[in-house]
C-alpha atoms as a PDB file:
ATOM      1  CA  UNK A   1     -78.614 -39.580  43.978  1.00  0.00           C
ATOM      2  CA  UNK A   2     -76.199 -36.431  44.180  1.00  0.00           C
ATOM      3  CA  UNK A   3     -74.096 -35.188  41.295  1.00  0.00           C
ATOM      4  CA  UNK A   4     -71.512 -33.184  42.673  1.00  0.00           C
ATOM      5  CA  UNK A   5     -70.545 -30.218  40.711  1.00  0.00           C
ATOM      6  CA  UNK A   6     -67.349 -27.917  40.582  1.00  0.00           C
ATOM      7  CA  UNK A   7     -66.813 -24.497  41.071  1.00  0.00           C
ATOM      8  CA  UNK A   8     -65.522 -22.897  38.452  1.00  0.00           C
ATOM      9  CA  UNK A   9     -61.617 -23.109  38.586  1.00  0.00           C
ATOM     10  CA  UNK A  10     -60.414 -19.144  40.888  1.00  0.00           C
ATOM     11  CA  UNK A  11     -59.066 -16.647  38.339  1.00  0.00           C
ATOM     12  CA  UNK A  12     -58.246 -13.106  40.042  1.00  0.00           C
ATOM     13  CA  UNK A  13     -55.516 -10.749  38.848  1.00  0.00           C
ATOM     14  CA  UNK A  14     -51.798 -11.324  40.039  1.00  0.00           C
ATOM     15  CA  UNK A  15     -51.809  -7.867  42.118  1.00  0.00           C
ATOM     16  CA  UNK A  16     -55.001  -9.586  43.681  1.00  0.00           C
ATOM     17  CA  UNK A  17     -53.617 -12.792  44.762  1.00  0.00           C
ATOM     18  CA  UNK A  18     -49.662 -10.811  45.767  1.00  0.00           C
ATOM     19  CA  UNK A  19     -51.926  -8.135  48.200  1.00  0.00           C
ATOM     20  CA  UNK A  20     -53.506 -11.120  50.100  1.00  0.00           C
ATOM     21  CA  UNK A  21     -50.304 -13.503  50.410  1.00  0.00           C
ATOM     22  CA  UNK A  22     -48.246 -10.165  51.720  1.00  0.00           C
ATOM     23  CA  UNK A  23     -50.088 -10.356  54.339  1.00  0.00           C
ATOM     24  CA  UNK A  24     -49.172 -13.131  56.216  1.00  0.00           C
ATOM     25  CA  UNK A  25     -45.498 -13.131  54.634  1.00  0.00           C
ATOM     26  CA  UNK A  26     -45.242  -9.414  56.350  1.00  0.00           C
ATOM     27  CA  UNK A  27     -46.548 -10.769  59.922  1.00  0.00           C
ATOM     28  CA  UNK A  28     -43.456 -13.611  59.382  1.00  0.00           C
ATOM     29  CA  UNK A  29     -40.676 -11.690  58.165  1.00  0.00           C
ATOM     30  CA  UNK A  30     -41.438  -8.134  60.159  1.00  0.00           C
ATOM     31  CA  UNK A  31     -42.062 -10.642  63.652  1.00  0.00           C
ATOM     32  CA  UNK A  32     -38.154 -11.471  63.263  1.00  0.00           C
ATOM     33  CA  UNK A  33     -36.636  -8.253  61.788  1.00  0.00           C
ATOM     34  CA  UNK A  34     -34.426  -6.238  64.440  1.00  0.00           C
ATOM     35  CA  UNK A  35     -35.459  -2.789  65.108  1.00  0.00           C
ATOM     36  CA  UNK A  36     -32.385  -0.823  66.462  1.00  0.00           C
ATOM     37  CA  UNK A  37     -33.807   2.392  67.463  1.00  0.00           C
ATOM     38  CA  UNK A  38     -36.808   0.240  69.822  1.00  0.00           C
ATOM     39  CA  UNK A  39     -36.033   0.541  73.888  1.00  0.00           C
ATOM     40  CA  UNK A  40     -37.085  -2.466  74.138  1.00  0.00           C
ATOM     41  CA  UNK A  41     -36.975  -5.101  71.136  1.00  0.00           C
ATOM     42  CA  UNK A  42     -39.989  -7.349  70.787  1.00  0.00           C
ATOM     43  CA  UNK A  43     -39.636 -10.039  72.844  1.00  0.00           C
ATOM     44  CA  UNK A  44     -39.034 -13.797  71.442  1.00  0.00           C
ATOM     45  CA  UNK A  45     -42.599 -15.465  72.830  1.00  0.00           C
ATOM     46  CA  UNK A  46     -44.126 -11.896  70.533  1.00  0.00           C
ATOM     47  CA  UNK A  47     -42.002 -12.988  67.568  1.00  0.00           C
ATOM     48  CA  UNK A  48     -43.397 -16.367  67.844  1.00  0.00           C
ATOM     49  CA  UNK A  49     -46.816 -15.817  68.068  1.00  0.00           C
ATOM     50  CA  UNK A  50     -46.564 -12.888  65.163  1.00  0.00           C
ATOM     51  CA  UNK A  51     -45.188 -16.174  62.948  1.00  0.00           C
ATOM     52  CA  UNK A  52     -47.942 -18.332  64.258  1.00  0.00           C
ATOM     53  CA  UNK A  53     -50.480 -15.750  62.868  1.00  0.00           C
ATOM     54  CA  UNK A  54     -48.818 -15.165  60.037  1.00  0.00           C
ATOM     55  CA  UNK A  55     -48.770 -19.014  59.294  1.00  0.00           C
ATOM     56  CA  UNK A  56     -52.199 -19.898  60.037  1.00  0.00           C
ATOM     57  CA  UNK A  57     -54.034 -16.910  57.957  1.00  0.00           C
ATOM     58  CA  UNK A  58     -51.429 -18.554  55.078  1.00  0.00           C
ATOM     59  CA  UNK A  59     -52.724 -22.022  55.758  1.00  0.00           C
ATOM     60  CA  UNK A  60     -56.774 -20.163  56.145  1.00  0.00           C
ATOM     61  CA  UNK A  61     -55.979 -18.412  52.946  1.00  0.00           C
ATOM     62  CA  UNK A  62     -55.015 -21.814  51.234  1.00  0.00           C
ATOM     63  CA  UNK A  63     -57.796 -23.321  52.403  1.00  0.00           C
ATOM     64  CA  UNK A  64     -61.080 -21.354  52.376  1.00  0.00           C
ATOM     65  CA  UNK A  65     -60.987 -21.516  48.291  1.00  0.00           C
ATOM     66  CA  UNK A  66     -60.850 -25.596  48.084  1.00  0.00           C
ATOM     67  CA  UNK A  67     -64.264 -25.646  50.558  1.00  0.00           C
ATOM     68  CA  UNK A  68     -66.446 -24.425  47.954  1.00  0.00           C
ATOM     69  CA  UNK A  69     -68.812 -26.752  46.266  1.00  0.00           C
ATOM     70  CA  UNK A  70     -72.095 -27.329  44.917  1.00  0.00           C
ATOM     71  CA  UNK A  71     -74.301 -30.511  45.226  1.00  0.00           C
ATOM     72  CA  UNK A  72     -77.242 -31.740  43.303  1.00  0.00           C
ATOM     73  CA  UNK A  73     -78.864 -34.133  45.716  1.00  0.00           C
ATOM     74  CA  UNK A  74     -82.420 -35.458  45.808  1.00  0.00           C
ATOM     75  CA  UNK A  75     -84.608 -32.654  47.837  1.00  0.00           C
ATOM     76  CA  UNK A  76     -82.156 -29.615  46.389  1.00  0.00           C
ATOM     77  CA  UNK A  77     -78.893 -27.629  45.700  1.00  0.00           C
ATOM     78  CA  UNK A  78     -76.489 -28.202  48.553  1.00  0.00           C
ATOM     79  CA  UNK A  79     -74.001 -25.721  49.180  1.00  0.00           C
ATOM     80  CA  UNK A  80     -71.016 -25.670  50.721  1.00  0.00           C
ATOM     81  CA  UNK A  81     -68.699 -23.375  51.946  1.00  0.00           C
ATOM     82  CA  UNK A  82     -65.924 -22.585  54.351  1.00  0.00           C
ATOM     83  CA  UNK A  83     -68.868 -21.838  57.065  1.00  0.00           C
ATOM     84  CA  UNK A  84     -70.887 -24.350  56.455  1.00  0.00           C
ATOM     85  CA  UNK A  85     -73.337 -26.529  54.333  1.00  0.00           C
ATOM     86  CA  UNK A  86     -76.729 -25.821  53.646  1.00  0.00           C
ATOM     87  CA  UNK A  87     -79.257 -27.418  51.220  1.00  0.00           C
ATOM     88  CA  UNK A  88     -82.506 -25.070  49.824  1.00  0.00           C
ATOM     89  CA  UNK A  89     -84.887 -27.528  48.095  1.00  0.00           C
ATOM     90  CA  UNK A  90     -85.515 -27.042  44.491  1.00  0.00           C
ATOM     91  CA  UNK A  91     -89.418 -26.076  44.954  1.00  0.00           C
ATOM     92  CA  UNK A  92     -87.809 -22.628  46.176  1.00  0.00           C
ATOM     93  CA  UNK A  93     -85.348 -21.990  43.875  1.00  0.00           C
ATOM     94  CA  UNK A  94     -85.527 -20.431  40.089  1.00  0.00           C
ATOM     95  CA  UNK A  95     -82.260 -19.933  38.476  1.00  0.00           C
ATOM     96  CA  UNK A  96     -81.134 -17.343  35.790  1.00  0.00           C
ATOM     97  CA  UNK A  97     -77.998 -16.776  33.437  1.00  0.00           C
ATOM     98  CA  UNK A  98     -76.125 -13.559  33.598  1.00  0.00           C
ATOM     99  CA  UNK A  99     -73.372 -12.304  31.473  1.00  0.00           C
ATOM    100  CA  UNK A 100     -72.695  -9.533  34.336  1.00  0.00           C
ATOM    101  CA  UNK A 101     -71.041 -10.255  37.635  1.00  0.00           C
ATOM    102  CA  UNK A 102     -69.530  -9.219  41.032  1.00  0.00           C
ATOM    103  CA  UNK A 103     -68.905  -5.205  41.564  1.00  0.00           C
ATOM    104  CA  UNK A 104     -67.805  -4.172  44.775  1.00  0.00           C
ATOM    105  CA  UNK A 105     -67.915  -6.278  47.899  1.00  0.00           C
ATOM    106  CA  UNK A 106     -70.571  -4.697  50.474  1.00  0.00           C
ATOM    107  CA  UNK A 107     -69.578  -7.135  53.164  1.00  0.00           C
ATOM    108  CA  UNK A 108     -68.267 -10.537  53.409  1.00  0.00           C
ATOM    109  CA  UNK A 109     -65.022 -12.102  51.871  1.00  0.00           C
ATOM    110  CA  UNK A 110     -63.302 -11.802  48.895  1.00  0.00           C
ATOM    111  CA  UNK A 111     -60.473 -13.829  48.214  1.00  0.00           C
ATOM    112  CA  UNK A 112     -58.719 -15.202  45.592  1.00  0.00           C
ATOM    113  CA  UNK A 113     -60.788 -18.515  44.833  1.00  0.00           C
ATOM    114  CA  UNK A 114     -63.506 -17.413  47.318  1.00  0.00           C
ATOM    115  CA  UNK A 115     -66.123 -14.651  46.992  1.00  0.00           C
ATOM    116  CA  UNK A 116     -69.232 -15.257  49.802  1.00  0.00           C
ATOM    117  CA  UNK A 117     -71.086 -12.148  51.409  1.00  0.00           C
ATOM    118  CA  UNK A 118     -73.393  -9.191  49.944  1.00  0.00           C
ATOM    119  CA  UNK A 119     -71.620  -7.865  46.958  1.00  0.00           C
ATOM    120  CA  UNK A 120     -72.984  -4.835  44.332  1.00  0.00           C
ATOM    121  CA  UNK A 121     -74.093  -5.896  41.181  1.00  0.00           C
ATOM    122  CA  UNK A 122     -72.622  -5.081  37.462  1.00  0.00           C
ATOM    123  CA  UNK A 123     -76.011  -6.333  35.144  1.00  0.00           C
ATOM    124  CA  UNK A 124     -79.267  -5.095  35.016  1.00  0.00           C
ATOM    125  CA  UNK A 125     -81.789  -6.608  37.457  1.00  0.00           C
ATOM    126  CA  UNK A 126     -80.282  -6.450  40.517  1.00  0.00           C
ATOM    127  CA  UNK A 127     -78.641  -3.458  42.581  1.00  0.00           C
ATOM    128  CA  UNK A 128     -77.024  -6.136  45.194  1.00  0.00           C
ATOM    129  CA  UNK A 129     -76.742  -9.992  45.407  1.00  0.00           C
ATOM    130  CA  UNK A 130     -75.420 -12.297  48.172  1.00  0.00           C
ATOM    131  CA  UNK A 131     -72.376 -14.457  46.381  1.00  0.00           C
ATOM    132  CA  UNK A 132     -70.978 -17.773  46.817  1.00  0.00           C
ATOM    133  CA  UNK A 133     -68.718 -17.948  44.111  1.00  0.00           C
ATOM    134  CA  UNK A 134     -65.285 -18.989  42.987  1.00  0.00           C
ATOM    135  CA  UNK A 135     -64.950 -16.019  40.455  1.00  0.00           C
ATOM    136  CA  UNK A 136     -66.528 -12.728  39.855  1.00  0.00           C
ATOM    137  CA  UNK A 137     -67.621 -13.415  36.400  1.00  0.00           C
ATOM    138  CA  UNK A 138     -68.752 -16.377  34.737  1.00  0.00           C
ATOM    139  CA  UNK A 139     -71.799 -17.505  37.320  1.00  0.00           C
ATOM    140  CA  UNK A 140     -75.223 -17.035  36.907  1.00  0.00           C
ATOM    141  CA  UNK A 141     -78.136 -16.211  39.324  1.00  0.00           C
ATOM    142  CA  UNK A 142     -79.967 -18.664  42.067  1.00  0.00           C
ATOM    143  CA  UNK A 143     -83.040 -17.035  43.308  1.00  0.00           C
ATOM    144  CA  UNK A 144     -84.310 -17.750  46.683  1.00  0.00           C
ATOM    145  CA  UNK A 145     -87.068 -16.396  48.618  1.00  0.00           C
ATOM    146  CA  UNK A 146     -86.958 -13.370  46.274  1.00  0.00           C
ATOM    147  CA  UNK A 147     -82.831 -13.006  46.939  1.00  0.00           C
ATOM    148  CA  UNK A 148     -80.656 -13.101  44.216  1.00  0.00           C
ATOM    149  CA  UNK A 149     -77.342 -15.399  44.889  1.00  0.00           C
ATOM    150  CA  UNK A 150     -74.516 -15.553  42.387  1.00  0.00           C
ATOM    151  CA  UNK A 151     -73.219 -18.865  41.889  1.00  0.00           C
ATOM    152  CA  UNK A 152     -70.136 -19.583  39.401  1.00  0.00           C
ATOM    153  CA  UNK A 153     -70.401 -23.410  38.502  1.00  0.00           C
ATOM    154  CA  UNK A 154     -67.930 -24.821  36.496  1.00  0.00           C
ATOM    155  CA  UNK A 155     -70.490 -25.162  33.653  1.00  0.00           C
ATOM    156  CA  UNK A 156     -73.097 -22.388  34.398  1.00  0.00           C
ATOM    157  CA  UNK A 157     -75.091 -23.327  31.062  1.00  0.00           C
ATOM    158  CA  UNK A 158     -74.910 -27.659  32.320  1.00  0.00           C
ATOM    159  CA  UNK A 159     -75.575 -26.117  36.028  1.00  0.00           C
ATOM    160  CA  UNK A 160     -78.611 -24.120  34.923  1.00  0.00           C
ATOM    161  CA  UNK A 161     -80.074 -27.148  32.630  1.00  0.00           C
ATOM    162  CA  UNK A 162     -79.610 -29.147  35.328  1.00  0.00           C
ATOM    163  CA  UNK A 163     -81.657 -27.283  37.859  1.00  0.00           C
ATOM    164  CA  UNK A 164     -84.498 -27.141  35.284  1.00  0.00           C
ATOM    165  CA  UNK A 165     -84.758 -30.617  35.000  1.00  0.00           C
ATOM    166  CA  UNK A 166     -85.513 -30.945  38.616  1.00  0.00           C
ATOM    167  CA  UNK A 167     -88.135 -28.545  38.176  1.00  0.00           C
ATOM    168  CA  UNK A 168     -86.471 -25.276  38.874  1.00  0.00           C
ATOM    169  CA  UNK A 169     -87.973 -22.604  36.452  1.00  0.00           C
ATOM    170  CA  UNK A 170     -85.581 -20.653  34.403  1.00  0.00           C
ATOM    171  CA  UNK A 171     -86.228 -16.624  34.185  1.00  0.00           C
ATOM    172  CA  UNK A 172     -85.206 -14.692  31.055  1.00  0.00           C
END
């Protein structure tokens, strides 16, 4: 039996989310803006592909956020993310709640909607944890193998009560 649960819904400031969309609205509109003082002016085929970019990091951007998910299935916590889907059974897991969350991002990606990589840590415990996360508060801690991952369920406190009764201790 899996019970399917949701991240928690993206919140990141407004200057967040306007950096990452200028992106690919800069490769459109520069791709197709004359440039008078140029020799030679970019050619069409160049203008083109500079749209196409721009146009599929828009459509990436839209769509890395809506591939994160978490699973309770049968043998453990399935996860799933724009890379991939893994499951870790419950034996290895312990799980523990966190009022701290995300500091600066080591490696990885951070989007609006979609945090996944090594990131620093803002609570007491940890110095670095690896995130797959929606937000950068609001989660709580998944322990594996003695690495700390930061998870933000919809319902961390449901999410965390959940794990326990399929046998996954919870730490203090």
């Amino acid at each position: 039996m899996t019970a399917p649960l949701s991240a928690a819904p993206p919140t990141s400031p407004v200057w967040f989310r306007a950096v990452v969309w200028l992106a690919p609205l800069l490769l459109i509109v520069t791709a197709w803006m004359p440039d008078d003082s140029a020799d030679k002016p970019l050619p069409v085929a160049g203008s083109v592909a500079l749209t196409l970019l721009g146009v599929g990091l828009a459509a990436l951007f839209a769509q890395v956020p809506r591939r994160l998910a978490y699973t309770l299935t049968d043998t453990g916590l399935r996860m799933s993310r724009f890379s991939g889907t893994f499951e870790w059974p419950y034996c290895e897991l312990r799980v523990r709640r966190t009022d701290a969350g995300l500091g600066l991002r080591v490696g990885g990606v951070g989007l609006p909607g979609y945090y996944t990589g090594n990131y620093t840590f803002t609570g007491a415990g940890y110095r670095s944890v690896q995130a797959i996360a929606s937000n950068t508060r609001g989660g709580l801690i998944v322990e594996r193998g003695g690495t700390p991952y930061y998870l933000t369920p919809a319902d961390p406190d449901a999410f965390a009560q959940a794990l326990a009764a399929r046998g996954v201790p919870v730490l203090d």
